[in-house]
Structures are given as structure tokens and as C-alpha cells.
PDB file of N, CA and C in Angstrom:
ATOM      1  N   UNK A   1     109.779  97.920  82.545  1.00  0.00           N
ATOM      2  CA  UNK A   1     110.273  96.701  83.193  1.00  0.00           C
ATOM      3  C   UNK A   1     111.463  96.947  84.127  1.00  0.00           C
ATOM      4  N   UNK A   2     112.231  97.926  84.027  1.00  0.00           N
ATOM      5  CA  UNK A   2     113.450  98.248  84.634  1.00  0.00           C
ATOM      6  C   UNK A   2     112.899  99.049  86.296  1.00  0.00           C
ATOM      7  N   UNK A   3     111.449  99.538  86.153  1.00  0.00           N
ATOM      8  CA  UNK A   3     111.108  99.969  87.431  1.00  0.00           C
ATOM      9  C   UNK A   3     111.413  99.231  88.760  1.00  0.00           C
ATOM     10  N   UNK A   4     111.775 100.116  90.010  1.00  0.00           N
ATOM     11  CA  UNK A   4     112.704  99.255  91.110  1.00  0.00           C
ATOM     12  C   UNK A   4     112.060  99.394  92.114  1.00  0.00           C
ATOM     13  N   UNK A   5     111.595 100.899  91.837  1.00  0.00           N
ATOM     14  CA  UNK A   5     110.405 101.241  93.422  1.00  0.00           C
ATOM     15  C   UNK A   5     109.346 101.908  92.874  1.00  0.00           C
ATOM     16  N   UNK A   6     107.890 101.388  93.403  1.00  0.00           N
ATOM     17  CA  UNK A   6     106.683 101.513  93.178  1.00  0.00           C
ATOM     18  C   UNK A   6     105.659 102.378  94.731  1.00  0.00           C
ATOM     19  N   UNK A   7     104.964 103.223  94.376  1.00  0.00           N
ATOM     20  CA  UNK A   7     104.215 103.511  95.657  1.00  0.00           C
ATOM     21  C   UNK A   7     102.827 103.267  94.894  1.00  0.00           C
ATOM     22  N   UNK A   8     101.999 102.268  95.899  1.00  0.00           N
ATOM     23  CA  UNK A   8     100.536 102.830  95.095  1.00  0.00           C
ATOM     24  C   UNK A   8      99.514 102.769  96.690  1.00  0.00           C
ATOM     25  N   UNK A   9     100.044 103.389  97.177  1.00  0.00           N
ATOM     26  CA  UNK A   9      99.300 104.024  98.275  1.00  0.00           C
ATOM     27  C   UNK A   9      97.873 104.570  98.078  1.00  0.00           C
ATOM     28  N   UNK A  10      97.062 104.414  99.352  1.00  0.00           N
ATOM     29  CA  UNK A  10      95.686 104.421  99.608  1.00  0.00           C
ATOM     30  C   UNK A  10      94.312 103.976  98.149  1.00  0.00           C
ATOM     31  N   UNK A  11      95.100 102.920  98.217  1.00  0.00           N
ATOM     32  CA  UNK A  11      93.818 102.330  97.253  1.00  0.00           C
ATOM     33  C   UNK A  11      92.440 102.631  97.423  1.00  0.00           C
ATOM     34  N   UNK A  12      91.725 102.647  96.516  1.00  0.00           N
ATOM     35  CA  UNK A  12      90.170 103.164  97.298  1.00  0.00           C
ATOM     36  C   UNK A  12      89.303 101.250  97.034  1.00  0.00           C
ATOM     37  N   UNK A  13      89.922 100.318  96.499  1.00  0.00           N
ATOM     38  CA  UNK A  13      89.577  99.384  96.385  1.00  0.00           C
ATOM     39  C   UNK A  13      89.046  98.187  97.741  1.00  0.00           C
ATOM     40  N   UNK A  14      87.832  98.239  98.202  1.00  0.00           N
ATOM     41  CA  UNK A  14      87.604  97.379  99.410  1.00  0.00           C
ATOM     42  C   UNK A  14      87.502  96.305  99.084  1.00  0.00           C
ATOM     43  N   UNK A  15      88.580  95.488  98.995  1.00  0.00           N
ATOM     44  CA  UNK A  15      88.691  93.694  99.719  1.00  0.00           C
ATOM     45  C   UNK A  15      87.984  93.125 100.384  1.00  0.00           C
ATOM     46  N   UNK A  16      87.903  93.718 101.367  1.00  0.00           N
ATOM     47  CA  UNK A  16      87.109  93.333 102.905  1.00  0.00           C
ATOM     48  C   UNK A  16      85.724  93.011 102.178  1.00  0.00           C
ATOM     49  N   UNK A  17      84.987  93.602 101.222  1.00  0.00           N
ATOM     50  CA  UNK A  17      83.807  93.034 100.719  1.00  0.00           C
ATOM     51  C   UNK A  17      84.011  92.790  99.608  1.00  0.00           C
ATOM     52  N   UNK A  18      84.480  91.379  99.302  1.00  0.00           N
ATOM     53  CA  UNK A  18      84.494  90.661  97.721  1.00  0.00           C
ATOM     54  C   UNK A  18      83.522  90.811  96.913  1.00  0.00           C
ATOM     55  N   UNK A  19      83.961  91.201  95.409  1.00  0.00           N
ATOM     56  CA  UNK A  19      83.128  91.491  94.403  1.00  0.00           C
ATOM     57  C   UNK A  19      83.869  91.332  93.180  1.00  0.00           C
ATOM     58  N   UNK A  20      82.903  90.554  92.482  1.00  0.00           N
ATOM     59  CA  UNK A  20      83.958  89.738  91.292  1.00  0.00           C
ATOM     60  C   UNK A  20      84.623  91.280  90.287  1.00  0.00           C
ATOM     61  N   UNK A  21      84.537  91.968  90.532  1.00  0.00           N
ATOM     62  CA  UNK A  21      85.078  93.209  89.814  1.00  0.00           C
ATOM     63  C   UNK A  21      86.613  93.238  90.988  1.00  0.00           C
ATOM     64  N   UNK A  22      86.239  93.063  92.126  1.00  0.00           N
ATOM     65  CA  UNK A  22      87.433  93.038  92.506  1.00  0.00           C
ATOM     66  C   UNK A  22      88.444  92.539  92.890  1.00  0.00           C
ATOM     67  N   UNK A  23      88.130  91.153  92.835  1.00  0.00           N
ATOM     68  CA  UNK A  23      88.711  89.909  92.107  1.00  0.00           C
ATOM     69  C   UNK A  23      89.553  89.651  90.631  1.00  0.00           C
ATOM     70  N   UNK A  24      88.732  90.713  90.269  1.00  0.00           N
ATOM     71  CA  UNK A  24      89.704  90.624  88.953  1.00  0.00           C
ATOM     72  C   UNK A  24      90.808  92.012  89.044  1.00  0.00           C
ATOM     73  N   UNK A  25      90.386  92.772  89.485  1.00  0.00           N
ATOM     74  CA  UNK A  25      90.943  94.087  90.210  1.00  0.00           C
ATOM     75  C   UNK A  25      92.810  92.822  90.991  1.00  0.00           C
ATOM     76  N   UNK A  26      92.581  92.003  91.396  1.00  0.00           N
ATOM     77  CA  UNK A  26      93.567  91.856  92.435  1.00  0.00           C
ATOM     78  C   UNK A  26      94.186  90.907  91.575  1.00  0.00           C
ATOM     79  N   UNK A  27      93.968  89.825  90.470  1.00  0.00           N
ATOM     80  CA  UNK A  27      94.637  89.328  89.518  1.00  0.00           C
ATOM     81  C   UNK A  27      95.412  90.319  88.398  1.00  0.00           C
ATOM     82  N   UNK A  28      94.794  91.481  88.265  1.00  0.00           N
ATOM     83  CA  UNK A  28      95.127  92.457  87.060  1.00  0.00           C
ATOM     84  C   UNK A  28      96.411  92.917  87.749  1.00  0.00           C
ATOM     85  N   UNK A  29      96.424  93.464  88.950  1.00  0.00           N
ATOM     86  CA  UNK A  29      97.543  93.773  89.824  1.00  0.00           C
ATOM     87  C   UNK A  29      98.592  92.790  89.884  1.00  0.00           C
ATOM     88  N   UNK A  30      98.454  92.077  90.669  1.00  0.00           N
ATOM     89  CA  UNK A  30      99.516  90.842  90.407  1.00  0.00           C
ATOM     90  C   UNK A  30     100.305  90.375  89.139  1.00  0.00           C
ATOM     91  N   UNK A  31      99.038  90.391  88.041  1.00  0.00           N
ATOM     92  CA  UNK A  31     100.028  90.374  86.861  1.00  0.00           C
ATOM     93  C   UNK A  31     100.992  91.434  86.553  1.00  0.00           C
ATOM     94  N   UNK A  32     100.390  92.621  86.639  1.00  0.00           N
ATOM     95  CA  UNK A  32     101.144  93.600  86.161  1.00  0.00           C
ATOM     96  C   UNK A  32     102.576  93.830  87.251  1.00  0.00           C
ATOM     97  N   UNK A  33     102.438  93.448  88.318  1.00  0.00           N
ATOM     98  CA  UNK A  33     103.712  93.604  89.558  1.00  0.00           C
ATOM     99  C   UNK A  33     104.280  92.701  88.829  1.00  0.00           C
ATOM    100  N   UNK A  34     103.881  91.262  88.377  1.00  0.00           N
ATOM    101  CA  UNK A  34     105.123  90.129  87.802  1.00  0.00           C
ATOM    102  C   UNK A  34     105.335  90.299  86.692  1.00  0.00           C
ATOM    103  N   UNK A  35     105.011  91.908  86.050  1.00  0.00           N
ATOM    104  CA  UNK A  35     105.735  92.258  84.996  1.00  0.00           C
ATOM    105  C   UNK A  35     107.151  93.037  85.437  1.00  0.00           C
ATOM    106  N   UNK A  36     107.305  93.040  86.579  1.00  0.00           N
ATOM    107  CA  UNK A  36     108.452  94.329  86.945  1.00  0.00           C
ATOM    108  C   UNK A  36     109.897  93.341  87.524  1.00  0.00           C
ATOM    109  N   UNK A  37     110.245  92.728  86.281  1.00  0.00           N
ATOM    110  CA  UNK A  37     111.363  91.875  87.010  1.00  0.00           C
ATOM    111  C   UNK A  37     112.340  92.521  87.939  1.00  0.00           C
ATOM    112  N   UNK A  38     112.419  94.156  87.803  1.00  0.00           N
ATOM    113  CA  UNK A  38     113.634  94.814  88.666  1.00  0.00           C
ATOM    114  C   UNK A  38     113.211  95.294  90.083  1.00  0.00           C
ATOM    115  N   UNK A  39     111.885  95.089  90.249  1.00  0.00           N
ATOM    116  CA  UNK A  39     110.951  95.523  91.517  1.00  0.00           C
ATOM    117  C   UNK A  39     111.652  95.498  92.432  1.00  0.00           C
ATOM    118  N   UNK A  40     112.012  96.198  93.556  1.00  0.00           N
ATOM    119  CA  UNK A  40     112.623  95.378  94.932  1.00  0.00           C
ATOM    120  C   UNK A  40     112.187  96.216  96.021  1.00  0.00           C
ATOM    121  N   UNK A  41     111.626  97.764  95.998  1.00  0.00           N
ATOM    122  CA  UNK A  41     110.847  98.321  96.746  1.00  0.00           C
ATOM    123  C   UNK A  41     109.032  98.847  96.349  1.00  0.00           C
ATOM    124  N   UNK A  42     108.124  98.250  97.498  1.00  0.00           N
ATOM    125  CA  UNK A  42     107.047  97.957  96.786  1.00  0.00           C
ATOM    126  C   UNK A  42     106.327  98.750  97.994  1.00  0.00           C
ATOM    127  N   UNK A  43     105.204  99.844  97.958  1.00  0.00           N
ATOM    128  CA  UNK A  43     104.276 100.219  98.846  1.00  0.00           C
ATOM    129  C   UNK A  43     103.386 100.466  98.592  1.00  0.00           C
ATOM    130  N   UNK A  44     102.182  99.620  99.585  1.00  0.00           N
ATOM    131  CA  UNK A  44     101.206  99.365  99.322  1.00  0.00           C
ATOM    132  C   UNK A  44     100.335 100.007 100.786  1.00  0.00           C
ATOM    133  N   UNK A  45     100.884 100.900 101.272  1.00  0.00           N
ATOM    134  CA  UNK A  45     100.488 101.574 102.499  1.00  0.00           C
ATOM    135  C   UNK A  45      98.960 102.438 102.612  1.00  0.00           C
ATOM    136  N   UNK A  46      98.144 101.385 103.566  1.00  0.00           N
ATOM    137  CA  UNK A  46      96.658 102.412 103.832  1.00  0.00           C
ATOM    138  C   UNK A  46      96.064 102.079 102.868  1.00  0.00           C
ATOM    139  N   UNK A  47      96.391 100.962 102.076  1.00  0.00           N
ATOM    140  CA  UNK A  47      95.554 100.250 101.100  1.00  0.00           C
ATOM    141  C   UNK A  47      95.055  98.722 101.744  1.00  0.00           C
ATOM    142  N   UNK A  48      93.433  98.559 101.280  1.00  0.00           N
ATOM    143  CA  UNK A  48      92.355  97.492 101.664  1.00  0.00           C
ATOM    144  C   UNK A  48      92.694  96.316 101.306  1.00  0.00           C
ATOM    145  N   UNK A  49      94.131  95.699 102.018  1.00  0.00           N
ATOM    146  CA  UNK A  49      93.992  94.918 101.381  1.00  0.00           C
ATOM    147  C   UNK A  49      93.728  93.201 102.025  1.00  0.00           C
ATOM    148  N   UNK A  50      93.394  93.334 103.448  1.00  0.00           N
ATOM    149  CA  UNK A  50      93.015  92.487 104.305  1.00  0.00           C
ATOM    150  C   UNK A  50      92.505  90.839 103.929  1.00  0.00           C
ATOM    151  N   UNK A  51      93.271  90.026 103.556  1.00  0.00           N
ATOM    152  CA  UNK A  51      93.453  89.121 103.451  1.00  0.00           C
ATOM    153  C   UNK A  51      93.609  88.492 102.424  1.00  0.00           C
ATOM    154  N   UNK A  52      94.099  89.234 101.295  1.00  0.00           N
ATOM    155  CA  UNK A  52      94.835  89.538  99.523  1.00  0.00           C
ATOM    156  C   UNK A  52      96.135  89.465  99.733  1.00  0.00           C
ATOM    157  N   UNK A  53      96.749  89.579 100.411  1.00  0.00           N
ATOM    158  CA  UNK A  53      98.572  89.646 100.359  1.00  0.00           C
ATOM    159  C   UNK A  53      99.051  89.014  99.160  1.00  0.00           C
ATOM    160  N   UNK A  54      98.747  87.427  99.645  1.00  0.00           N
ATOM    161  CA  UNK A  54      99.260  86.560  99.291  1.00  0.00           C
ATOM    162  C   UNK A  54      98.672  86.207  97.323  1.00  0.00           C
ATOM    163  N   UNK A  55      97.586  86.827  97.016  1.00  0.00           N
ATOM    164  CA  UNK A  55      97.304  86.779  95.753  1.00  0.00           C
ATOM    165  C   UNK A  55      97.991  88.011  95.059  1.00  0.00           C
ATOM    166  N   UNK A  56      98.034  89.035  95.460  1.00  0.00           N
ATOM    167  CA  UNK A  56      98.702  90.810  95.303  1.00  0.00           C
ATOM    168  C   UNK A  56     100.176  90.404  94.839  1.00  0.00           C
ATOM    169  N   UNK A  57     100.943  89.279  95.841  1.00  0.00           N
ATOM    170  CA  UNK A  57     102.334  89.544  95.917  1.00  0.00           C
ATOM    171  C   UNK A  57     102.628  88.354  94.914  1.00  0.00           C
ATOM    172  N   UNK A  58     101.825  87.215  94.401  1.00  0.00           N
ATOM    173  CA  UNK A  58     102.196  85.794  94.163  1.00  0.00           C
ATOM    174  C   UNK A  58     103.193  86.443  92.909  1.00  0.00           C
ATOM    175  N   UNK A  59     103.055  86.959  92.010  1.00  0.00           N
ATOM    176  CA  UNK A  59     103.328  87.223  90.673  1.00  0.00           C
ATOM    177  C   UNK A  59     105.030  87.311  90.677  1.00  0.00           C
ATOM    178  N   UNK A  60     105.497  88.253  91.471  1.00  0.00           N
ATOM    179  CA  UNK A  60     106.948  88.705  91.920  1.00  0.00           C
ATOM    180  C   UNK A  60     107.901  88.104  91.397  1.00  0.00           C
ATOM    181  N   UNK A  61     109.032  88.205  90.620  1.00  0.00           N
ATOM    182  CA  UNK A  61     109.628  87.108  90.214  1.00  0.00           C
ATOM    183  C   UNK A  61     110.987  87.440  90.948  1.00  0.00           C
ATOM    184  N   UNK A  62     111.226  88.373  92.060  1.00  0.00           N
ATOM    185  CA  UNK A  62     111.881  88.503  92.626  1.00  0.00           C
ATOM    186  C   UNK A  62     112.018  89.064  94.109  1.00  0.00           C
ATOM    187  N   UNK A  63     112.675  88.754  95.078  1.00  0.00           N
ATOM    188  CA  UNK A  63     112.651  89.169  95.918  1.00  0.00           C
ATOM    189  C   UNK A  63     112.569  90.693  96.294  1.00  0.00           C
ATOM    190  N   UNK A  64     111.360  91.096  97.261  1.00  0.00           N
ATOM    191  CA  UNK A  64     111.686  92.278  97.476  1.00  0.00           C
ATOM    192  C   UNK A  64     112.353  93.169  98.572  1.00  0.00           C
ATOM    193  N   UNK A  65     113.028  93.695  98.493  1.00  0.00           N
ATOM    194  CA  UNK A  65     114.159  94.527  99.720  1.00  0.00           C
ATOM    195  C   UNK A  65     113.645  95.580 100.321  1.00  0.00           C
ATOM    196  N   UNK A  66     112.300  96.037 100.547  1.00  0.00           N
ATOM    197  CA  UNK A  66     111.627  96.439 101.096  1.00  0.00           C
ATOM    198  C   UNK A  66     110.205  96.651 100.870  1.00  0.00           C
ATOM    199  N   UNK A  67     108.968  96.173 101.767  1.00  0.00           N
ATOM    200  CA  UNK A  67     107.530  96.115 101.163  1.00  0.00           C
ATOM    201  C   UNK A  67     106.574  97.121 103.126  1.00  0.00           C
ATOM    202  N   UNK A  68     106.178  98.526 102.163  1.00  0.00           N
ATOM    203  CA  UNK A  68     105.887  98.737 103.000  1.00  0.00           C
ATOM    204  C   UNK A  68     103.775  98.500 103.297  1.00  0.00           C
ATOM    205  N   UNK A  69     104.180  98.327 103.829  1.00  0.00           N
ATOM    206  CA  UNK A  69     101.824  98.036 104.731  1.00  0.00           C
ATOM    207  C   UNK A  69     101.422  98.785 105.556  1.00  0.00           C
ATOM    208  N   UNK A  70     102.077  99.714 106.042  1.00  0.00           N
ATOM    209  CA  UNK A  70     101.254 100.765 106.963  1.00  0.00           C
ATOM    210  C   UNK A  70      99.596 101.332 106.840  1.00  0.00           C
ATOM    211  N   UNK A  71      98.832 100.378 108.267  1.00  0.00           N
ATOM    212  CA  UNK A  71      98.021 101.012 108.033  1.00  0.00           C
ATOM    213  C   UNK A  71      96.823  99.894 106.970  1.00  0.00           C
ATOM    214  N   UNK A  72      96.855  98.661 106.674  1.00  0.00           N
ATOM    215  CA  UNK A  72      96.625  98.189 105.826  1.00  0.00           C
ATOM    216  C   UNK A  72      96.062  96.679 106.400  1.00  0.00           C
ATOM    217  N   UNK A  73      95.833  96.916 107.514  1.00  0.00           N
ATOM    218  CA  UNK A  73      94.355  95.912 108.343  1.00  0.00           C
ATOM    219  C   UNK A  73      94.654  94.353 107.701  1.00  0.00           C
ATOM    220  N   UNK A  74      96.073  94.203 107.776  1.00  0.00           N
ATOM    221  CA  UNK A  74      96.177  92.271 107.054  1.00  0.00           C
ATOM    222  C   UNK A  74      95.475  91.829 108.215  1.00  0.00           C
ATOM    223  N   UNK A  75      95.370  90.533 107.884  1.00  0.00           N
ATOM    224  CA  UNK A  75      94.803  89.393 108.539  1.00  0.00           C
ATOM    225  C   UNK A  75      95.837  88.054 108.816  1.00  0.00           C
ATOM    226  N   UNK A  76      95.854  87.256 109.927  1.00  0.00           N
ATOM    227  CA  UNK A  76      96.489  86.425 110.294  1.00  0.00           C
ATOM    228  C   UNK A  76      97.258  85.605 108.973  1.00  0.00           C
ATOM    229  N   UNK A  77      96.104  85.199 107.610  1.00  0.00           N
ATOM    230  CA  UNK A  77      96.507  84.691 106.539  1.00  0.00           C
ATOM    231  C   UNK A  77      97.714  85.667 106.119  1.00  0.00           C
ATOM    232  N   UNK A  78      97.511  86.647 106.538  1.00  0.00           N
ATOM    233  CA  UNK A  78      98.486  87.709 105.452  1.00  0.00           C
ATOM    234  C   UNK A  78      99.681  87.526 106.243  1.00  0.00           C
ATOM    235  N   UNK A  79      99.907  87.574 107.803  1.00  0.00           N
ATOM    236  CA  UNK A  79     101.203  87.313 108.390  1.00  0.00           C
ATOM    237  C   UNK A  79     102.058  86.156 107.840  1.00  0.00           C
ATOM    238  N   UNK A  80     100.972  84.674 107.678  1.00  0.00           N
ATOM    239  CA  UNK A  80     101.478  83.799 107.589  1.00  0.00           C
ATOM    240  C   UNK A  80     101.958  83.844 106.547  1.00  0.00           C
ATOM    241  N   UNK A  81     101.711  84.397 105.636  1.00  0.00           N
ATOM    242  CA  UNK A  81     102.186  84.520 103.831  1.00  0.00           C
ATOM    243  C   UNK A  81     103.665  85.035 104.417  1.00  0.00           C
ATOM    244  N   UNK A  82     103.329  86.262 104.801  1.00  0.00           N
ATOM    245  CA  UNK A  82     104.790  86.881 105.528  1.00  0.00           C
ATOM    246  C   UNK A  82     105.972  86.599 105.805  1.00  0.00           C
TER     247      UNK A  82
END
């Protein structure tokens, strides 16, 4: 729980084609990130995650001080989450 910075770079998980395995894939995540109350650097770089942001990040119970996406094909929804 005390973890502050996380990398989980190049996911092999494709978003872009929904599949209830990976649907639950993107709730399992989220929970487990809003287990990390000390989180504040988060990278998620070259990972599929094109129009998930906003379900990926909901959990957070805190602000984060740096979130990197390189490489990671968001979608307009995902800016606007932004």
C-alpha cells in the first residue's frame, strides 16, 4: 500500500477489441491501482489502452504527480477524462 511509483509498460492486453475477459481485465486493474493510497507516479506507456483511461484511472484515491502514456493511441474520450 505504501507503493508511490508503478511502471506497467507495454501491456499485451488489446482494448481496441472488447472482450468480456477484458473487461474484467480493466476493472481488476482499477481496483487494484485504488488499492495504492500512496500512488503518485503511474506508467502506463505503449500500453492498449485506447479509450479505457477513464475506467483504468477511476479507482485512484489520490492525485497523481506524474502519469506517463507514451505511445498509447487514447482517444478523444481519453483527452477529455484528461
Amino acid at each position: 500500500p505504501e507503493l508511490r511509483s508503478l511502471k506497467l509498460q507495454y501491456s499485451n492486453v488489446d482494448v481496441r477489441r472488447p472482450t468480456p475477459e477484458s473487461a474484467i481485465g480493466i476493472r481488476c486493474l482499477a481496483g487494484q491501482l485504488g488499492m495504492l493510497p500512496s500512488l503518485r507516479e503511474l506508467n502506463l506507456g505503449s500500453s492498449r489502452l485506447s479509450g479505457n483511461l477513464r475506467q483504468i484511472l477511476c479507482d485512484l484515491q489520490a492525485p497523481l504527480e506524474s502519469l506517463e502514456l507514451a505511445f498509447c493511441s487514447l482517444l478523444p474520450a481519453d483527452l477529455a477524462f484528461l
